[in-house]
Protein backbone atom coordinates (compact mmCIF):
# COMPACT_ATOMS: atom_id res chain seq x y z
CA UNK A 1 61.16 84.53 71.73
CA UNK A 2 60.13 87.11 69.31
CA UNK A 3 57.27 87.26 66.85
CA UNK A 4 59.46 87.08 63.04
CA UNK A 5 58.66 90.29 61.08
CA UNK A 6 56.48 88.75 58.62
CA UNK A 7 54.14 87.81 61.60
CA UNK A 8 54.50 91.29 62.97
CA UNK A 9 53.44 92.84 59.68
CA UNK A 10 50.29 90.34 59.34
CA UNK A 11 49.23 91.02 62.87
CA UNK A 12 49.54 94.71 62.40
CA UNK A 13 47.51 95.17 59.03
CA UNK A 14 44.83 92.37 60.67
CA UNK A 15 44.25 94.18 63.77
CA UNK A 16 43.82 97.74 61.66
CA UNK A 17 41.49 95.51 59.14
CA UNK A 18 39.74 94.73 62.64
CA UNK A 19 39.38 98.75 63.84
CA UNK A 20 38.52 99.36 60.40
CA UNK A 21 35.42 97.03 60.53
CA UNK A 22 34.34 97.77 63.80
CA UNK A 23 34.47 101.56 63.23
CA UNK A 24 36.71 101.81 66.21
CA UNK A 25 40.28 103.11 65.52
CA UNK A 26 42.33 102.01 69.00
CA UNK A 27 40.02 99.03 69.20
CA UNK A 28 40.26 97.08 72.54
CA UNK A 29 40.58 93.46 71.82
CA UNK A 30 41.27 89.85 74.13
CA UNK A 31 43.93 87.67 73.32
CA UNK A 32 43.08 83.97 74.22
CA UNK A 33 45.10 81.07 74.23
CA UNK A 34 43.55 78.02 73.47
CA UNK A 35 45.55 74.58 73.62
CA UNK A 36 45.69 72.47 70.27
CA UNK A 37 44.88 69.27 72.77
CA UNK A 38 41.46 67.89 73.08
CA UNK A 39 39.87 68.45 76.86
CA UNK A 40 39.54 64.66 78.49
CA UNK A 41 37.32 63.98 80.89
CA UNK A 42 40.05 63.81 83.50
CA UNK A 43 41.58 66.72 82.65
CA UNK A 44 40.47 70.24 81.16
CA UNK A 45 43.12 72.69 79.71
CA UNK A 46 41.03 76.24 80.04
CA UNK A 47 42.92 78.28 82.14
CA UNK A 48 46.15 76.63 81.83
CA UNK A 49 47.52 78.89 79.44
CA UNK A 50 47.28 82.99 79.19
CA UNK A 51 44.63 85.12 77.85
CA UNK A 52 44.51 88.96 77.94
CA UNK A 53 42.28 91.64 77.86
CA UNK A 54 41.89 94.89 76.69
CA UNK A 55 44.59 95.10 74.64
CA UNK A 56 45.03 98.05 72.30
CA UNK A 57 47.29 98.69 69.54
CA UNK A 58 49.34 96.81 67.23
CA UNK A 59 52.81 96.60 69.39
CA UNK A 60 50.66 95.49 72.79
CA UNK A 61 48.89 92.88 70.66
CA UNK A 62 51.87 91.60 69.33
CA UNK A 63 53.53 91.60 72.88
CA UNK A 64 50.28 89.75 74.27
CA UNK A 65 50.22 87.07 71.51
CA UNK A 66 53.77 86.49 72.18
CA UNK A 67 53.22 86.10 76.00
CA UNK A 68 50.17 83.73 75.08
CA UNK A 69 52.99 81.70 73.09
CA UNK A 70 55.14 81.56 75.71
CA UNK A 71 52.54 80.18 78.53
CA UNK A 72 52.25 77.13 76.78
CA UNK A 73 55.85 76.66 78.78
CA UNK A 74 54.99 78.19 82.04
CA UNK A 75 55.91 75.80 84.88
CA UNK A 76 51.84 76.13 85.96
CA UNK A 77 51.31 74.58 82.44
CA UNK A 78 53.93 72.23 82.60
CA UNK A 79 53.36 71.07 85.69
CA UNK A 80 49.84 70.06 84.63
CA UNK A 81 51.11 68.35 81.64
CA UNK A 82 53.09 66.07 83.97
CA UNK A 83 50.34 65.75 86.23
CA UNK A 84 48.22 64.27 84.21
CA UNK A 85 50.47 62.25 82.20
CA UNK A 86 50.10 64.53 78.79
CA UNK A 87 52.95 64.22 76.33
CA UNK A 88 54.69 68.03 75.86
CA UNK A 89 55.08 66.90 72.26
CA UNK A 90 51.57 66.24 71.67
CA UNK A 91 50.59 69.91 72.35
CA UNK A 92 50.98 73.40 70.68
CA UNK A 93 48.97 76.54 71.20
CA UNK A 94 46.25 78.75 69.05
CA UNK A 95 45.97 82.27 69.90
CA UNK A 96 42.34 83.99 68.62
CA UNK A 97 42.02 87.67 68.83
CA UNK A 98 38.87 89.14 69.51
CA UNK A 99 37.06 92.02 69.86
CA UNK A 100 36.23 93.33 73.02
CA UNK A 101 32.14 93.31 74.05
CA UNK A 102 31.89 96.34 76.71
CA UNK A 103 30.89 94.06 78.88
CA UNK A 104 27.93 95.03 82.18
CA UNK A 105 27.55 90.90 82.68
CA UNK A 106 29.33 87.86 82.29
CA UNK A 107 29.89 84.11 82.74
CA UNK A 108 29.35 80.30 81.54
CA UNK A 109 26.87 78.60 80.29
CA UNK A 110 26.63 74.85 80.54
CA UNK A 111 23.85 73.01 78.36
CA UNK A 112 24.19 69.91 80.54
CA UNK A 113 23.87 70.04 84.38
CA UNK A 114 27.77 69.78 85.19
CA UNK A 115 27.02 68.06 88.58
CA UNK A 116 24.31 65.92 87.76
CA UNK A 117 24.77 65.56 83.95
CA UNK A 118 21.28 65.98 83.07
CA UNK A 119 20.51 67.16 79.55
CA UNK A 120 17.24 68.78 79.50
CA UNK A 121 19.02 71.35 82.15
CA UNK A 122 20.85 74.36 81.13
CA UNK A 123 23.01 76.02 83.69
CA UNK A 124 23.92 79.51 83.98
CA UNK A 125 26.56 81.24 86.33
CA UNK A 126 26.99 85.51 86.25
CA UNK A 127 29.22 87.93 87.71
CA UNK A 128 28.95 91.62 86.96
CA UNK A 129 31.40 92.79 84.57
CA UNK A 130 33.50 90.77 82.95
CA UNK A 131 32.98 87.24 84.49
CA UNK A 132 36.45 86.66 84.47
CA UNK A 133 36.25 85.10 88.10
CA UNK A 134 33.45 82.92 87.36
CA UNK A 135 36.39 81.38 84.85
CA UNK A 136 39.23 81.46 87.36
CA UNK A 137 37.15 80.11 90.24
CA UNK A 138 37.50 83.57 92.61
CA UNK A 139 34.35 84.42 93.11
CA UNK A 140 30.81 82.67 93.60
CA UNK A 141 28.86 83.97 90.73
CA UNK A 142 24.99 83.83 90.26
CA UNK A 143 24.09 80.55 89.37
CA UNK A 144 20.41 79.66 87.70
CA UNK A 145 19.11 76.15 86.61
CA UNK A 146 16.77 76.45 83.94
CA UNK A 147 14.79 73.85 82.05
CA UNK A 148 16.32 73.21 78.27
CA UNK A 149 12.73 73.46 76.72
CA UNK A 150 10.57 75.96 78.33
CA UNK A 151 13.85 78.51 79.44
CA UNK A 152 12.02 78.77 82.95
CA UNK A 153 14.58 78.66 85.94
CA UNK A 154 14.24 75.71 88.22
CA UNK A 155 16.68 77.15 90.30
CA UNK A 156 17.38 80.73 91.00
CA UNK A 157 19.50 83.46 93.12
CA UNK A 158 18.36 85.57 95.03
CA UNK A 159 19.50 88.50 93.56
CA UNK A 160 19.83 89.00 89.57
CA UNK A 161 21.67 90.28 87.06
CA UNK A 162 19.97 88.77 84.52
CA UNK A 163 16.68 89.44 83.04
CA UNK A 164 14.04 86.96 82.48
CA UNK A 165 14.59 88.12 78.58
CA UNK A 166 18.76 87.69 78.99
CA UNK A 167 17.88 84.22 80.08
CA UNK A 168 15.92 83.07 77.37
CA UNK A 169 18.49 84.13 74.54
CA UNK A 170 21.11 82.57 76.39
CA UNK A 171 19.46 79.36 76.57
CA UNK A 172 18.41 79.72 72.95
CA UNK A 173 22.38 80.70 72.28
CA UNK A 174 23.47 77.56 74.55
CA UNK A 175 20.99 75.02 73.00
CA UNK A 176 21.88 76.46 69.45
CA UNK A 177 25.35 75.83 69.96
CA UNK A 178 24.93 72.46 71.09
CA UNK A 179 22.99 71.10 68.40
CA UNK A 180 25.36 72.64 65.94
CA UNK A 181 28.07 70.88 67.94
CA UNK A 182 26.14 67.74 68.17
CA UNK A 183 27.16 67.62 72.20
CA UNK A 184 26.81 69.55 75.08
CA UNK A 185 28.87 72.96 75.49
CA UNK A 186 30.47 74.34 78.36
CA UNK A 187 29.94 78.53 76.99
CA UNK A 188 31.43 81.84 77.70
CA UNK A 189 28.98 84.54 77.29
CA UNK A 190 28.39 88.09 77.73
CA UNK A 191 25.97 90.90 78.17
CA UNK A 192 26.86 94.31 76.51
CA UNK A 193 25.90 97.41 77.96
CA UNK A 194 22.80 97.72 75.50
CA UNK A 195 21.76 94.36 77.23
CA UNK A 196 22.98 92.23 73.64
CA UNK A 197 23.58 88.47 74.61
CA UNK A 198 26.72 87.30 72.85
């Protein structure tokens, strides 16, 4: 399936917009698919579909929003569909492109303890670089439980990425984000190589 022309041509003159504002002319960016269906407690759909990174220029962004498209039909995302009893009518995909952070740390951010559901705990989980395999599940990352109020860990690793300083503005980020949202959040973050939280 290709992209029709008139998507082509928007794509094109948004990514150059994009290089344009960030000063950056072959600017890197991801490409993330993001299911139109509403996570259930039973079943979550990160991961099921595509994302790619570092993708520069018009043509490979094109190509990688296409792919993202067309993972929405991969038999990993059907199969899951089926599994858990989702309609394949009741679904469609988004595709947001971002710029790339040049990333020196990475990972998720929960602003309720996952396991034991407690609000007034923040959890964080790191991997150098990107933190893509804290997402996919292939690695064990760094994982710190701090308290909600007071940003001091509770629970800490034995080695760290993260600064004392990192950790408070991504608890601040984290509990930010959840009160805008009005419920807890389950975050992707980042650390640049300035040491910028995003």
């Amino acid at each position: 399936q290709r992209i029709p022309d008139e998507g082509v041509t928007a794509v094109t003159d948004s990514y150059r917009a994009l290089c344009d504002f960030c000063g950056v002319p072959d600017l890197p960016v991801a490409v993330r698919s993001s299911a139109t269906a509403e996570d259930l407690p039973e079943a979550s759909f990160a991961g099921q579909q595509d994302t790619l990174l570092n993708i520069v220029g018009a043509e490979a962004l094109c190509e990688a929003i296409r792919r993202c498209w067309s993972s929405l039909w991969s038999a990993r995302a059907i199969a899951y569909r089926r599994d858990n009893e989702i309609g394949h009518e009741d679904i469609s995909i988004a595709v947001v492109v971002r710029a790339m952070v040049p990333v020196t740390v990475g990972g998720v951010l929960f602003t309720a303890d996952p396991i034991s559901g407690r609000r007034d705990r923040v959890v964080i989980e790191a991997a150098a670089d990107l933190g893509e395999a804290v997402v996919s599940g292939g690695m064990t990352p760094e994982r710190w439980v701090l308290d909600a109020t007071s940003r001091r860990p509770i629970r800490t690793p034995e080695r760290a990425l993260l600064t004392p300083e990192q950790l408070g503005a991504l608890v601040g980020l984290g509990t930010e984000a959840a009160t805008l949202f009005g419920t807890p959040q389950d975050l992707e973050w980042a650390v640049d190589d300035g040491g910028r939280c995003w």
